[in-house]
C-alpha atoms as a PDB file:
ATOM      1  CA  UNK A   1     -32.332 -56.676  46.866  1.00  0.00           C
ATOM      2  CA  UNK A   2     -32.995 -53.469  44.832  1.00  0.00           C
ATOM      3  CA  UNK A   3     -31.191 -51.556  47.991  1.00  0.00           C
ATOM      4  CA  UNK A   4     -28.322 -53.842  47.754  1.00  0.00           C
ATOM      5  CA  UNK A   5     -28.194 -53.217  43.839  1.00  0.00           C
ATOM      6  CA  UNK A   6     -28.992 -49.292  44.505  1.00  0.00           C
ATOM      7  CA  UNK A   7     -26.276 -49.159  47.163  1.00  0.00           C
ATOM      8  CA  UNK A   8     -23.785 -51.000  44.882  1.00  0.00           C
ATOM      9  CA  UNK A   9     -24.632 -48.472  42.401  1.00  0.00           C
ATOM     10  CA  UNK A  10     -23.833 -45.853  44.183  1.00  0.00           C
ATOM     11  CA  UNK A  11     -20.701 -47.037  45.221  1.00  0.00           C
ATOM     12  CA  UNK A  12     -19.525 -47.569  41.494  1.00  0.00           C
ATOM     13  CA  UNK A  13     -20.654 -44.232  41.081  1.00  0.00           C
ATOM     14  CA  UNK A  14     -18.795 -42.715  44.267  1.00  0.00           C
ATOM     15  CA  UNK A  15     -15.398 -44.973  42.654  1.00  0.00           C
ATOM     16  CA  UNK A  16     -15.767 -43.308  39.114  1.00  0.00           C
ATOM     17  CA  UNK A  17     -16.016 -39.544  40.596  1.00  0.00           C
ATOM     18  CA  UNK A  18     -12.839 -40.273  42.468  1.00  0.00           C
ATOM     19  CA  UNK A  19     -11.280 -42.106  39.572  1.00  0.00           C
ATOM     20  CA  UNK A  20     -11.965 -38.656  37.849  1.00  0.00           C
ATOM     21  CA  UNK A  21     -11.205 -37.004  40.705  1.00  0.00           C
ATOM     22  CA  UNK A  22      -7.635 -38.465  40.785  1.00  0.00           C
ATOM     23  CA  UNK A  23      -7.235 -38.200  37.698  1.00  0.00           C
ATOM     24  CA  UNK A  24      -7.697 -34.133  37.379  1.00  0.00           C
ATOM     25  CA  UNK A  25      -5.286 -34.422  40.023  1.00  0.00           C
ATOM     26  CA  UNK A  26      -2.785 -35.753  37.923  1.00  0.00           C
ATOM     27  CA  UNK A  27      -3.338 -33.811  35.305  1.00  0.00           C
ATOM     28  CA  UNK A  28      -3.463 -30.718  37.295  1.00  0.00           C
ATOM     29  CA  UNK A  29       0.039 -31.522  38.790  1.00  0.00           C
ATOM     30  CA  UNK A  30       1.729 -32.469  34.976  1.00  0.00           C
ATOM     31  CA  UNK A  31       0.330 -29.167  34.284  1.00  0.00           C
ATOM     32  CA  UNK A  32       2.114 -27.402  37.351  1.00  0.00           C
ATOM     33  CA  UNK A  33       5.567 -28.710  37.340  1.00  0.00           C
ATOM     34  CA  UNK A  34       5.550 -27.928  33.632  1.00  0.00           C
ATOM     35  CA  UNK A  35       4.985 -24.550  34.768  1.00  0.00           C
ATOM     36  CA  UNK A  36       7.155 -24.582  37.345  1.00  0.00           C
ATOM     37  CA  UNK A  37       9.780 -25.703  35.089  1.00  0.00           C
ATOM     38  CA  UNK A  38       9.253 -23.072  32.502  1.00  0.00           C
ATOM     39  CA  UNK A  39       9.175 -20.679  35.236  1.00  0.00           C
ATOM     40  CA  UNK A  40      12.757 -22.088  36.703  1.00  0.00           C
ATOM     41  CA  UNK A  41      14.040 -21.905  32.926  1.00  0.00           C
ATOM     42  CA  UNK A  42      13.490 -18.523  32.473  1.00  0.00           C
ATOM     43  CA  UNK A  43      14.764 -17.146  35.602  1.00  0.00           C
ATOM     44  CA  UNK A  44      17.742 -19.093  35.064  1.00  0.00           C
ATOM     45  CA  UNK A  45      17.725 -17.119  31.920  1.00  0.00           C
ATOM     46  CA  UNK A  46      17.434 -14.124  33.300  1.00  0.00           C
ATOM     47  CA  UNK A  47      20.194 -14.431  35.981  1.00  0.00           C
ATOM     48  CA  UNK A  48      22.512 -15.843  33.333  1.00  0.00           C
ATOM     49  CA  UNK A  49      21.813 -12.805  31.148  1.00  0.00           C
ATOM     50  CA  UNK A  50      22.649 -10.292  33.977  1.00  0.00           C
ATOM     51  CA  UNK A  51      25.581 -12.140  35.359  1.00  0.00           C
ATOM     52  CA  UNK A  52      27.145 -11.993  31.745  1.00  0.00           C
ATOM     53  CA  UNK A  53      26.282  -8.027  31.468  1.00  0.00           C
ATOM     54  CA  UNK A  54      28.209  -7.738  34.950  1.00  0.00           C
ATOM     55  CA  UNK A  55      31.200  -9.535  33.619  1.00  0.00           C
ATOM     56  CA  UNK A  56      31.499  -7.971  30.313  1.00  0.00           C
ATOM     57  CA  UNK A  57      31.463  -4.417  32.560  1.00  0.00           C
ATOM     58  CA  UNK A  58      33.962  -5.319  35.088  1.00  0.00           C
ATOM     59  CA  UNK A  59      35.868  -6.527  31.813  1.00  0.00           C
ATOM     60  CA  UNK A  60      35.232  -3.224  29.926  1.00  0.00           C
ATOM     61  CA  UNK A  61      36.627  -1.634  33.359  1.00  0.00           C
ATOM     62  CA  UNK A  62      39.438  -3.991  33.367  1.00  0.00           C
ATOM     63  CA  UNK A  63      41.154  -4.594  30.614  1.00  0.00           C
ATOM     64  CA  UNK A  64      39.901  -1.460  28.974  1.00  0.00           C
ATOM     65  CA  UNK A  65      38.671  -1.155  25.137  1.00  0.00           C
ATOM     66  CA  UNK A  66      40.303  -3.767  22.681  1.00  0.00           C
ATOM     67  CA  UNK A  67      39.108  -1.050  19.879  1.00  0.00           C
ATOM     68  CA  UNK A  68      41.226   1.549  21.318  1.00  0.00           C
ATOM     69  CA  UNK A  69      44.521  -0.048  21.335  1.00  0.00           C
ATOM     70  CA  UNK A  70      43.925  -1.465  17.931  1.00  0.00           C
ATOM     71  CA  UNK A  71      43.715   2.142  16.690  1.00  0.00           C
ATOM     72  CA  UNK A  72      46.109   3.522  18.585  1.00  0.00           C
ATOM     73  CA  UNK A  73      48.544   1.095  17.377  1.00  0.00           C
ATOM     74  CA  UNK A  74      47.272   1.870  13.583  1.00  0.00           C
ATOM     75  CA  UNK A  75      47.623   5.295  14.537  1.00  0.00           C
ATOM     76  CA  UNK A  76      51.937   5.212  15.377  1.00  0.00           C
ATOM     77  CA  UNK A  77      52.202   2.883  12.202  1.00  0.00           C
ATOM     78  CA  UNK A  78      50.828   4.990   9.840  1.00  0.00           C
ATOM     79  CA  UNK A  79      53.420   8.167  11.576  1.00  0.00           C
ATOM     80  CA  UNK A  80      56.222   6.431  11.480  1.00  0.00           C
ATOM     81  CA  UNK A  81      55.796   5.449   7.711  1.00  0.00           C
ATOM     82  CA  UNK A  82      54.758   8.950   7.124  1.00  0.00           C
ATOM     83  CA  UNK A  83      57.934   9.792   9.269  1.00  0.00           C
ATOM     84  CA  UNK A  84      60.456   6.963   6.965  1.00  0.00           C
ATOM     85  CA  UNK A  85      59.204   8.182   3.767  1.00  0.00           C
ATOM     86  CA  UNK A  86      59.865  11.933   4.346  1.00  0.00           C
ATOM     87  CA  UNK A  87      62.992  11.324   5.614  1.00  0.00           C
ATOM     88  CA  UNK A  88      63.933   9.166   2.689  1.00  0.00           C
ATOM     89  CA  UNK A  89      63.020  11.968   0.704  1.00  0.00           C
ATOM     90  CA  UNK A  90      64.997  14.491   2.087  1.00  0.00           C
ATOM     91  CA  UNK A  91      67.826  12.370   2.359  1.00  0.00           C
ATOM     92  CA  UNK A  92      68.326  10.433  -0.702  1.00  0.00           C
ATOM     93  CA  UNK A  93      69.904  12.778  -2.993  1.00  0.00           C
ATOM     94  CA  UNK A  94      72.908  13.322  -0.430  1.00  0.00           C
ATOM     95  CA  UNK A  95      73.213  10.124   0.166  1.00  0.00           C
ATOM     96  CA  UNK A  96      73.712   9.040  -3.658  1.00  0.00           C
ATOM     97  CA  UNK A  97      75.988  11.887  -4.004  1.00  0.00           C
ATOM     98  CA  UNK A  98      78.509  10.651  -1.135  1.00  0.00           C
ATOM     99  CA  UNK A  99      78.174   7.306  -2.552  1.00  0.00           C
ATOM    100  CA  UNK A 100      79.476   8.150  -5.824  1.00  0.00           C
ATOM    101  CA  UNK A 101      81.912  10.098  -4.332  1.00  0.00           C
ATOM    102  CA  UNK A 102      83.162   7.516  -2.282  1.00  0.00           C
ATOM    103  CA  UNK A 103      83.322   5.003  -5.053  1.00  0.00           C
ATOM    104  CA  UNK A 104      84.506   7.308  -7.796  1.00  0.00           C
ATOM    105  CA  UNK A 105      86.743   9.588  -6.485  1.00  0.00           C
ATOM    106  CA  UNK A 106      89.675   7.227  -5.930  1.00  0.00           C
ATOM    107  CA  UNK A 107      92.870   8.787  -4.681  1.00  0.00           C
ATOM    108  CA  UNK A 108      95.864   5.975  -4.870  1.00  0.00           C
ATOM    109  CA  UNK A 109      98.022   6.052  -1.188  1.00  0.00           C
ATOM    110  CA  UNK A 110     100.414   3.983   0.037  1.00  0.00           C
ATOM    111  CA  UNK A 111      99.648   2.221   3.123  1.00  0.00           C
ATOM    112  CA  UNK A 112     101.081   3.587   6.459  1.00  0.00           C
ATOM    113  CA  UNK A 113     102.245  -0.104   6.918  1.00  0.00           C
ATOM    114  CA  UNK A 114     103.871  -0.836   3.519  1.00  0.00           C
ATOM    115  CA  UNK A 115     107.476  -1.259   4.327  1.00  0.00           C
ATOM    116  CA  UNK A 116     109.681  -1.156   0.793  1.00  0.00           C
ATOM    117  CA  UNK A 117     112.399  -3.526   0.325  1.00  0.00           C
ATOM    118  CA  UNK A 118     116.179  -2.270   0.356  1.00  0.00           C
END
């Protein structure tokens, strides 16, 4: 009987260590697709980060500077005000004086049209 209860024994035991076996196994595999997913999110990452460095080159190439135009455009306001206001300048004084003229200097004709009555 003590060979039946030894050999029972030893069969418990044999069921725990592959209880524990199993259950490393488990925990080793969590373990690795936790890793596996970290490692899948970073090189996702990764290939997200150089496709958007691509884009924003060919864009660059593209479409060319936004920065550029924007001062370029600032550039031929600012000459044509600078252009306006000199020319204002220079003209203004003989412009008032033909204005005055005009209005002021009145010289009373009779219209080519006016026909008198006889």
């Amino acid at each position: 009987m003590t060979s039946q209860s030894q050999g029972i024994q030893q069969l418990l035991q044999a069921e725990k260590r592959a209880k524990d076996k199993l259950e490393e196994a488990k925990k080793r595999k969590g373990k690795r697709l936790k890793q596996a997913k970290e490692e899948a999110t970073a090189e996702i990452d990764h290939y997200r980060l150089q496709r958007e460095k691509e884009f924003r080159n060919k864009e660059t190439n593209v479409m060319g500077s936004q920065g550029n135009f924007s001062a370029k455009i600032e550039e031929q306001t600012t000459e044509a005000i600078q252009n306006l206001t000199s020319s204002y300048h220079r003209n203004m004084e003989s412009m008032m004086k033909k204005l005055l003229s005009t209005i002021c200097d009145i010289s009373p004709e009779i219209h080519p049209n006016f026909r008198p009555e006889v």
